[in-house]
C-alpha atoms as a PDB file:
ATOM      1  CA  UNK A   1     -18.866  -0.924   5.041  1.00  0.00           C
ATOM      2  CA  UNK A   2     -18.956  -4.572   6.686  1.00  0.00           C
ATOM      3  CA  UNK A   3     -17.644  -7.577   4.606  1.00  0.00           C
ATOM      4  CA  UNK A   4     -18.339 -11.155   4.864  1.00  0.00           C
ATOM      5  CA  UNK A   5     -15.631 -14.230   4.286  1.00  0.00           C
ATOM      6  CA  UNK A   6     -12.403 -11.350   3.507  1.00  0.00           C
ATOM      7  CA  UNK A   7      -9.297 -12.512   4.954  1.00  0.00           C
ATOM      8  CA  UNK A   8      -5.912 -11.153   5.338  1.00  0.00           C
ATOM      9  CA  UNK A   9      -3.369 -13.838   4.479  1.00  0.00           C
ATOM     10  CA  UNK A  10      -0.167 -12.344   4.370  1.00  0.00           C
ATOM     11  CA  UNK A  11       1.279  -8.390   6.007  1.00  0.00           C
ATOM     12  CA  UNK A  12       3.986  -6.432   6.251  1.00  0.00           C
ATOM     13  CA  UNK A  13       4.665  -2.504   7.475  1.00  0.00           C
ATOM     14  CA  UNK A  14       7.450   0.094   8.150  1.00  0.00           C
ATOM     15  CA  UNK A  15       6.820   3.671   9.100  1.00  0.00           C
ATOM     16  CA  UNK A  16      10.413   3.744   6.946  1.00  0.00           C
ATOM     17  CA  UNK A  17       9.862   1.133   4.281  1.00  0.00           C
ATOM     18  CA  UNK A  18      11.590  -2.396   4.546  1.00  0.00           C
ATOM     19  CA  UNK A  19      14.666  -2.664   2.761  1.00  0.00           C
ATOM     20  CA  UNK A  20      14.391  -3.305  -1.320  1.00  0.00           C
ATOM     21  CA  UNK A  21      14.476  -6.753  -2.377  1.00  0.00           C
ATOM     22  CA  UNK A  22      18.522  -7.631  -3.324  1.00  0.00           C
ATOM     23  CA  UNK A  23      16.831 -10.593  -5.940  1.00  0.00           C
ATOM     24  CA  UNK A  24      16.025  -7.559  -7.850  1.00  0.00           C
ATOM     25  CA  UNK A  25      18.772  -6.398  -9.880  1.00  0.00           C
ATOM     26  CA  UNK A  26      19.098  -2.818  -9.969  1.00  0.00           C
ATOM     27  CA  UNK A  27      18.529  -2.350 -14.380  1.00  0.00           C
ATOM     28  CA  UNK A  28      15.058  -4.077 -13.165  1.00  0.00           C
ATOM     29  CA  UNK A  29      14.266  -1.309 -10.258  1.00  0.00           C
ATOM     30  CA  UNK A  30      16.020   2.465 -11.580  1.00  0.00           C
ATOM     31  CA  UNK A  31      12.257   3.223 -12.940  1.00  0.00           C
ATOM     32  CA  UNK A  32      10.852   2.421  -9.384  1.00  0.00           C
ATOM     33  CA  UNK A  33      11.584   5.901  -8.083  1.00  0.00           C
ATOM     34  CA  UNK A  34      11.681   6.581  -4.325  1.00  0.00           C
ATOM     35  CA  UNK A  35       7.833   5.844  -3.573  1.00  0.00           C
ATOM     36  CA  UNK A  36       8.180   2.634  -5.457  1.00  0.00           C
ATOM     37  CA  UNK A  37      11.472   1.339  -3.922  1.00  0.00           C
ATOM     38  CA  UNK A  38       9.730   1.670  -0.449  1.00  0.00           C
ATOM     39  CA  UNK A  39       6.295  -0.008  -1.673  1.00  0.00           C
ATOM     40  CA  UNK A  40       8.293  -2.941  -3.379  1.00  0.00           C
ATOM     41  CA  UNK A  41       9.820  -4.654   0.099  1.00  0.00           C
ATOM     42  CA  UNK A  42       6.941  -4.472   1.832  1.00  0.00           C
ATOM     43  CA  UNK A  43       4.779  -5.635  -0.457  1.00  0.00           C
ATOM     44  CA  UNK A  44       7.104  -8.499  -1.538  1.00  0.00           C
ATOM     45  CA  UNK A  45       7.108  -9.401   2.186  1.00  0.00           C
ATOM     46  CA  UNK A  46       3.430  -9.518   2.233  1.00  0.00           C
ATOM     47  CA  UNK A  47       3.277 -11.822  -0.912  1.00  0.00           C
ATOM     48  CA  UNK A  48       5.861 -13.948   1.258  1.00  0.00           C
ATOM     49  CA  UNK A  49       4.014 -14.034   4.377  1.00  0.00           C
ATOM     50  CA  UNK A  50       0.383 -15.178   2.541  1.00  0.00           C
ATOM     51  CA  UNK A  51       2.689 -17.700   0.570  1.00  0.00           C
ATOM     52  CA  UNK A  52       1.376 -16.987  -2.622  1.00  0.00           C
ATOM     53  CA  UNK A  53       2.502 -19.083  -5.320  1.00  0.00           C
ATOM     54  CA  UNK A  54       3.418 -17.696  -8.587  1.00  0.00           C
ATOM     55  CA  UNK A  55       0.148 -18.764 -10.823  1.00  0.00           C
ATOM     56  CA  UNK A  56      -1.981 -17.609  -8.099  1.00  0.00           C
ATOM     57  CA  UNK A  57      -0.327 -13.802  -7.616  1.00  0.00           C
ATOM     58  CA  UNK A  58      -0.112 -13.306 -11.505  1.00  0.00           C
ATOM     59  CA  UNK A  59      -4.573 -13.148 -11.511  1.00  0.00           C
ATOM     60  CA  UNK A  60      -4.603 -11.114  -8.371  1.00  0.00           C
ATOM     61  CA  UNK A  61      -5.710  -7.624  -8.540  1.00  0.00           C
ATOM     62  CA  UNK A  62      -3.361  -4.575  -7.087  1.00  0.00           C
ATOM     63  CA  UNK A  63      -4.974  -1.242  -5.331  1.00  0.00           C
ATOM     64  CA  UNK A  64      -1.892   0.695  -4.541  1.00  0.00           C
ATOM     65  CA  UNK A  65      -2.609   4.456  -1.967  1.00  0.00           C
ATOM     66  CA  UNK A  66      -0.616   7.732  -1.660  1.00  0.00           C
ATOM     67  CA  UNK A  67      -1.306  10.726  -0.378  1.00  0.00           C
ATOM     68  CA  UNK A  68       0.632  12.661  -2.702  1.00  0.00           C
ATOM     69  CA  UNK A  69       2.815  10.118  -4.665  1.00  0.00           C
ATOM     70  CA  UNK A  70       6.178  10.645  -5.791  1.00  0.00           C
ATOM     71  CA  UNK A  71       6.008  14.318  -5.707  1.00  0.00           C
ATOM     72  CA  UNK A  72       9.808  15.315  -4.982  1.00  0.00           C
ATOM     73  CA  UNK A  73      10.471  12.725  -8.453  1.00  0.00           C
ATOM     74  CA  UNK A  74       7.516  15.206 -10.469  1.00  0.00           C
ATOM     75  CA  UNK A  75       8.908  18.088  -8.993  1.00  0.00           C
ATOM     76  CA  UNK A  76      12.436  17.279 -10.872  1.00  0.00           C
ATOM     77  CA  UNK A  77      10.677  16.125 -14.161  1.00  0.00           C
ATOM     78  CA  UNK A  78       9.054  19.573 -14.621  1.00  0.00           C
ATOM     79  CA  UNK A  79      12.232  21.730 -13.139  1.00  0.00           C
ATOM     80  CA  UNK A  80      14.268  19.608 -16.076  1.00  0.00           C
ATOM     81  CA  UNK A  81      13.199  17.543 -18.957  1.00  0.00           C
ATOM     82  CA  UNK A  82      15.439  14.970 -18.945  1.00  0.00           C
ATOM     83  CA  UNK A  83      13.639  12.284 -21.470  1.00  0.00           C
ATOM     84  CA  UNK A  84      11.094   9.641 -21.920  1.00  0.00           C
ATOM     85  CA  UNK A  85      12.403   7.674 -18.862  1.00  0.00           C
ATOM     86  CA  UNK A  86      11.680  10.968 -16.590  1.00  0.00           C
ATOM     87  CA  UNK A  87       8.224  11.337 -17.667  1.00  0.00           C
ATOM     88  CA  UNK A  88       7.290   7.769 -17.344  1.00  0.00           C
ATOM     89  CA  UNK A  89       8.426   8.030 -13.793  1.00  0.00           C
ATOM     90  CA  UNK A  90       6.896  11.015 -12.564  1.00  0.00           C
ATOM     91  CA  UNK A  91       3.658  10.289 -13.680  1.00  0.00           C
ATOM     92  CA  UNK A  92       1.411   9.146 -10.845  1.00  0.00           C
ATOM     93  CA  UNK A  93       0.567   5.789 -11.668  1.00  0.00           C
ATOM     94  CA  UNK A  94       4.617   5.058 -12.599  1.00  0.00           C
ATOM     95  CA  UNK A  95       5.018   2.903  -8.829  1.00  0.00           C
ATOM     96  CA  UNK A  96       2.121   0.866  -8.978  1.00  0.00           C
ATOM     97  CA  UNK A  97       2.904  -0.091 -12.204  1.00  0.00           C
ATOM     98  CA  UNK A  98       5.991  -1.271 -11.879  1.00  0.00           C
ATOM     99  CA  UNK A  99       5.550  -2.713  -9.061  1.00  0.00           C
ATOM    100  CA  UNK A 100       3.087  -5.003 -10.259  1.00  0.00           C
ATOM    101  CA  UNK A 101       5.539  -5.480 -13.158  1.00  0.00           C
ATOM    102  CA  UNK A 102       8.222  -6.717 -11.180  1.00  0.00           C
ATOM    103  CA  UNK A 103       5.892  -8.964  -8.732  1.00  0.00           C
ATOM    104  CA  UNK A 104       4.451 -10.393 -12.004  1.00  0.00           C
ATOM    105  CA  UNK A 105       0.912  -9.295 -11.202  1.00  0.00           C
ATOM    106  CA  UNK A 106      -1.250  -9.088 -14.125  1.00  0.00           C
ATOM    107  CA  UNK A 107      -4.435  -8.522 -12.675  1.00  0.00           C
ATOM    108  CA  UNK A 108      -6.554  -5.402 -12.423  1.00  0.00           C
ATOM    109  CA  UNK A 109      -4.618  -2.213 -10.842  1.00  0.00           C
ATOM    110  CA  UNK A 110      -5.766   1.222  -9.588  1.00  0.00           C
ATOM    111  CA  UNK A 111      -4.161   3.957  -8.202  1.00  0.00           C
ATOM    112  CA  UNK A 112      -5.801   5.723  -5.784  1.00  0.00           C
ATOM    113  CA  UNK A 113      -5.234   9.180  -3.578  1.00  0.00           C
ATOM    114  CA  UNK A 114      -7.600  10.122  -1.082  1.00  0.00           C
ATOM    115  CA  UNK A 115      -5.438  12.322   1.140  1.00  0.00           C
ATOM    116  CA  UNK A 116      -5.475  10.995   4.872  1.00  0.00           C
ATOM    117  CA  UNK A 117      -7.503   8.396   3.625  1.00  0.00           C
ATOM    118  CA  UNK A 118      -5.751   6.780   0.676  1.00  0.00           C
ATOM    119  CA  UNK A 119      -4.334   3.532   2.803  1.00  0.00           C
ATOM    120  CA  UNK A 120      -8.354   2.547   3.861  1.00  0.00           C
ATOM    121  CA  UNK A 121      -9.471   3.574   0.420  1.00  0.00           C
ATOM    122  CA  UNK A 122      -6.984   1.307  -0.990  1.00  0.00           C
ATOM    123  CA  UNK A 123      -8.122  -1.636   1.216  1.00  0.00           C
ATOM    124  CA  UNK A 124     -11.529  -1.066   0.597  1.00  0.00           C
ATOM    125  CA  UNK A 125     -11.137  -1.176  -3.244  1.00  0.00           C
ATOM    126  CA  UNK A 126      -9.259  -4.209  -2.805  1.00  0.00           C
ATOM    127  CA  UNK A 127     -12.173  -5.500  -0.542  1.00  0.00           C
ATOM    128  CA  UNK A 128     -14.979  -4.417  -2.934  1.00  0.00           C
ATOM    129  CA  UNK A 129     -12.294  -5.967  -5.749  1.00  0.00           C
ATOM    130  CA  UNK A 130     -13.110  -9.461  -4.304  1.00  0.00           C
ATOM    131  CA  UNK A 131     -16.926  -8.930  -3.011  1.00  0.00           C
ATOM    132  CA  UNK A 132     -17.712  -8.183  -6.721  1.00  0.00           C
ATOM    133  CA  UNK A 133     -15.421 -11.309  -7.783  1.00  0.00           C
ATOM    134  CA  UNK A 134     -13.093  -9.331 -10.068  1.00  0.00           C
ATOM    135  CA  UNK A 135     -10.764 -11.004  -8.205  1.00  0.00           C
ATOM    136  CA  UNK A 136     -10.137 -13.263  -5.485  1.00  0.00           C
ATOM    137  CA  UNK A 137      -6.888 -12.235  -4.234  1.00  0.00           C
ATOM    138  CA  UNK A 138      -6.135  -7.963  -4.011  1.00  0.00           C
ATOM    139  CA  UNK A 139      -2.712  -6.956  -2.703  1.00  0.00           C
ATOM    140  CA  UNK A 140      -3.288  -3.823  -1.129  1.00  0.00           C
ATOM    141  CA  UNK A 141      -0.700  -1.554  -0.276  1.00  0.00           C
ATOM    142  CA  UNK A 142      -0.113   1.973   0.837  1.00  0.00           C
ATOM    143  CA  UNK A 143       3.376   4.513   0.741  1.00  0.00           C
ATOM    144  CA  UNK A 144       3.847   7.642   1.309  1.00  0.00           C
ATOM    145  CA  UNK A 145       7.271   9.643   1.182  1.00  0.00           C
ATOM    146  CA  UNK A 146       8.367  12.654   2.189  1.00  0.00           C
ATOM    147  CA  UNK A 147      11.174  14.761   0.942  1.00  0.00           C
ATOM    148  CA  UNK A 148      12.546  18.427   0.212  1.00  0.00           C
ATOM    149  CA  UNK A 149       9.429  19.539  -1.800  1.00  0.00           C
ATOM    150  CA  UNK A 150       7.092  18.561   0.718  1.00  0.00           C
ATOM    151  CA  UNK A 151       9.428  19.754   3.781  1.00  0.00           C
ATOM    152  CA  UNK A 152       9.678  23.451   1.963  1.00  0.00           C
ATOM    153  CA  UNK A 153       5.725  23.275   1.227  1.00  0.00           C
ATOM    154  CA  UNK A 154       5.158  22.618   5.205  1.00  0.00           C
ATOM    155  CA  UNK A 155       7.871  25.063   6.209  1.00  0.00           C
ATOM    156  CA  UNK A 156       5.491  27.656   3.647  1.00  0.00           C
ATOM    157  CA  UNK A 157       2.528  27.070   5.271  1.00  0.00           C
ATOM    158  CA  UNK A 158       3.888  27.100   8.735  1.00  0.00           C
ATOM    159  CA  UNK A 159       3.886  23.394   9.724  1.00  0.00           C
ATOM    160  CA  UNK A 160       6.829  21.301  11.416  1.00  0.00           C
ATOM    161  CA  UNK A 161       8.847  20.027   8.465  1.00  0.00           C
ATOM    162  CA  UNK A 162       8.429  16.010   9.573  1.00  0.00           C
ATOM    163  CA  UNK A 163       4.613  16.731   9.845  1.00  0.00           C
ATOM    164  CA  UNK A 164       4.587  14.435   6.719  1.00  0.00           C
ATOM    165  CA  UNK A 165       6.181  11.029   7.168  1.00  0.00           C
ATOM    166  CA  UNK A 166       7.373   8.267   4.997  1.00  0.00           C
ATOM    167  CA  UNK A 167       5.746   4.801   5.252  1.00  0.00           C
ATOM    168  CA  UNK A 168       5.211   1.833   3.575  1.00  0.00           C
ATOM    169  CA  UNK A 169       2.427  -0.988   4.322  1.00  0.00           C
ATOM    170  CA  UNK A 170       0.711  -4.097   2.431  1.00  0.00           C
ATOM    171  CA  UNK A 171      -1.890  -6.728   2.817  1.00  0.00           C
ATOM    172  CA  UNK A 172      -2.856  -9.480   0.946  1.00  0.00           C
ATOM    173  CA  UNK A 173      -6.680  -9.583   1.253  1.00  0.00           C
ATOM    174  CA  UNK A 174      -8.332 -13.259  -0.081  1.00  0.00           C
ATOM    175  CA  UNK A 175     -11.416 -14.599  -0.054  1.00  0.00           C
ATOM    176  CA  UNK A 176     -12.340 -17.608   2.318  1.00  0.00           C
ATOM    177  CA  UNK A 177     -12.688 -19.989  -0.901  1.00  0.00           C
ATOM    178  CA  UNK A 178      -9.134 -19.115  -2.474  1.00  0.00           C
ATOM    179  CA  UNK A 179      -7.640 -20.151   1.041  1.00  0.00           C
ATOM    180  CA  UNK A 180      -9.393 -23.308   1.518  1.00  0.00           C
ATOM    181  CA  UNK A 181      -8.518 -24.356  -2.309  1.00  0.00           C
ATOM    182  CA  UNK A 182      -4.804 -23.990  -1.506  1.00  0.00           C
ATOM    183  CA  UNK A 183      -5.395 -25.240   1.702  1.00  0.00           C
ATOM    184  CA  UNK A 184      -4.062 -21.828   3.600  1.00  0.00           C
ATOM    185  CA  UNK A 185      -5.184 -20.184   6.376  1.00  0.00           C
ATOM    186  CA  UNK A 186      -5.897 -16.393   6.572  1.00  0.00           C
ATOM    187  CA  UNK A 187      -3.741 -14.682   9.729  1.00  0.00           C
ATOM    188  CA  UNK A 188      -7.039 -12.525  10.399  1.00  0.00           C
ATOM    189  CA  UNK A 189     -10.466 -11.256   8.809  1.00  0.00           C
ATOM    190  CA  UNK A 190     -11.626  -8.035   7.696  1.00  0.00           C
ATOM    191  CA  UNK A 191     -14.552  -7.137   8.962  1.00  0.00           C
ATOM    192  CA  UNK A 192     -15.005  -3.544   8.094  1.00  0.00           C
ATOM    193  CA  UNK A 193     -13.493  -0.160   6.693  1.00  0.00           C
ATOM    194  CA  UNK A 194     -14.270   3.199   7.206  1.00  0.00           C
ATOM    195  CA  UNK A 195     -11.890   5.644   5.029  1.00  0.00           C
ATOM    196  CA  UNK A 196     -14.224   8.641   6.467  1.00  0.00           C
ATOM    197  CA  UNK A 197     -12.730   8.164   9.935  1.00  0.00           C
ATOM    198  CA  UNK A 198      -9.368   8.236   8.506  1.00  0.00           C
ATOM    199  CA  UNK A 199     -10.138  11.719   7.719  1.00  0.00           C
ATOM    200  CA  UNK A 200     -11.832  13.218  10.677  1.00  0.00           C
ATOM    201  CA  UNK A 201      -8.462  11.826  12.977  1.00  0.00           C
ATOM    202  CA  UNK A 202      -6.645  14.846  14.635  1.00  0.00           C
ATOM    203  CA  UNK A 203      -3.778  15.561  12.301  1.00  0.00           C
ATOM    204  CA  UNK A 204      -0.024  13.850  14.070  1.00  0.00           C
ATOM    205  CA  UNK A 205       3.579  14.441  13.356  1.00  0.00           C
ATOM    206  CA  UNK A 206       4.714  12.003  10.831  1.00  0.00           C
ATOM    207  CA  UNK A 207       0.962  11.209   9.627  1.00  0.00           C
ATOM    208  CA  UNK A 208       0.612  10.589   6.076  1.00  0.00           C
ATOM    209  CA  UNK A 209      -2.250   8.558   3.993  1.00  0.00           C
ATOM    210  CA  UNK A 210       0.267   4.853   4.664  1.00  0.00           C
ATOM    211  CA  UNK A 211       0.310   5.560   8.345  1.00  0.00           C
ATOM    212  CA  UNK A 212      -3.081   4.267   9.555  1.00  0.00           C
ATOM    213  CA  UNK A 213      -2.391   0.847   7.092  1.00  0.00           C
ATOM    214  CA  UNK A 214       0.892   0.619   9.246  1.00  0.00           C
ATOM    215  CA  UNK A 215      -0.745   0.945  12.299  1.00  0.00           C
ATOM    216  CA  UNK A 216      -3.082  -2.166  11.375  1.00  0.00           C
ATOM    217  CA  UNK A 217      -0.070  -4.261   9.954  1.00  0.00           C
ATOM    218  CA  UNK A 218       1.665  -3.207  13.712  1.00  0.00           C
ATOM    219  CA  UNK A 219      -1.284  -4.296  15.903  1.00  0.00           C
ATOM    220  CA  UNK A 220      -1.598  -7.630  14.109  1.00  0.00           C
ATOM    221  CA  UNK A 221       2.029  -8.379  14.019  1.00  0.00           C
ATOM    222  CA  UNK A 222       1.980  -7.624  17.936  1.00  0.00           C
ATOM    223  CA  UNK A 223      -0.467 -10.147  18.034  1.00  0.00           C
ATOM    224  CA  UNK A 224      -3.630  -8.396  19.352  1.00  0.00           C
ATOM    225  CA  UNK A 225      -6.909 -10.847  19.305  1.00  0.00           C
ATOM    226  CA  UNK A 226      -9.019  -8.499  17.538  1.00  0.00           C
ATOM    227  CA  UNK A 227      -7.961  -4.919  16.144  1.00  0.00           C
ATOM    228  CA  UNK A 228     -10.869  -2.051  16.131  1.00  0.00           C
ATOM    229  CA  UNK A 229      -9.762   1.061  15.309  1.00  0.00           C
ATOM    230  CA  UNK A 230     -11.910   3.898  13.765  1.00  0.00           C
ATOM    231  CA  UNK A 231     -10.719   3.076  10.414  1.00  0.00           C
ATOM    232  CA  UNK A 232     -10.418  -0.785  10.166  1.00  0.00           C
ATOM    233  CA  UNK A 233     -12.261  -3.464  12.019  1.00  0.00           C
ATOM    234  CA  UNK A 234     -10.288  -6.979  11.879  1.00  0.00           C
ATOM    235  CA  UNK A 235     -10.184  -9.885  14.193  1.00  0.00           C
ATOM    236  CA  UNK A 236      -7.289 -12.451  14.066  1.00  0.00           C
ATOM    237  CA  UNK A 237      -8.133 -16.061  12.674  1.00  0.00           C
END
């Protein structure tokens, strides 16, 4: 799908995460689980790098993608009941919502899980978010983590135990009329995404649904003039 006047403004990527805000005390981020911890830096540095101030970010909308979300964290919930707390962080939706929590985002959220996909269907929700002017800034982000469940469900099946790899992206995606009221500047524009390519990729080591959101975060960051890949189609401002 093509898109007219949708800018990134602000980006940030690991293939490990980037380290967890120390602002945050830790009483704020023990319901954050693992997924969450490595969402919340990057998506923090995102938020930092479109300079979004505080009355702006608390209206924007939040599409948050994972393969299989914090599995290892529902894994231990139904192995041992250990309490309110443990169910309300298990449940899929427990990252994205505190993450927008602790940003201070109060706009509309969604959780979504597409497989390979779930990074490009995250950015197109966010996309569609503004086009249909729910919104007019969508912080987008993708993570994905492994750990022993997954490793022992690979091993099962017959796959390389890193097959699945942990990563953490986000973009801020704004329209062209929110940037020129706060007199910004977007760092590139979106023209397209396809989340259908995302799936018909050759399976790599360390793939997961954050890794091909990572990969657009690296090329921009590198400073490439114009990123086309199968899955998104940007072009720097």
């Amino acid at each position: 799908m093509r898109f007219d006047q949708i800018f990134i403004s602000g980006l940030a990527g690991s293939r490990d995460g980037l380290p967890l805000p120390s602002h945050f005390p830790s009483r704020e981020t023990r319901r954050l689980g693992g997924l969450g911890c490595l969402a919340l830096g990057c998506a923090e540095a995102a938020i930092g790098a479109a300079r979004l101030p505080p009355e702006i970010l608390e209206h924007a909308a939040l599409a948050f993608g994972s393969d299989l979300g914090d599995i290892d964290q529902i894994a231990r919930f139904l192995e041992v009941t250990r309490g309110p707390d443990a169910f309300q962080s298990a449940v899929h939706s427990a990252a994205p919502g505190e993450l927008a929590r602790l940003l201070g985002i109060r706009g509309p959220q969604l959780v979504l899980s597409n497989g390979r996909a779930s990074g490009a269907v995250a950015v197109l929700t966010g996309a569609l978010a503004l086009i249909n002017q729910r919104c007019s800034v969508c912080l987008c982000v993708a993570a994905d983590l492994s750990g022993a469940v997954v490793e022992r469900a690979l091993s099962a099946a017959g796959w390389p135990a890193d097959s699945f790899g942990a990563a953490a992206a986000a973009i801020v995606l704004e329209t062209g009329s929110s940037l020129t009221t706060r007199g910004a500047r977007g760092q590139a524009q979106l023209l397209s995404v396809a989340p259908h390519a995302a799936v018909g990729q050759p399976w790599k080591r360390r793939q997961s649904g954050a890794m091909d959101l990572c990969s657009l975060v690296d090329a921009l960051e590198r400073g490439e003039a114009a990123v086309s890949p199968t899955v998104f189609e940007v072009v720097r401002c």
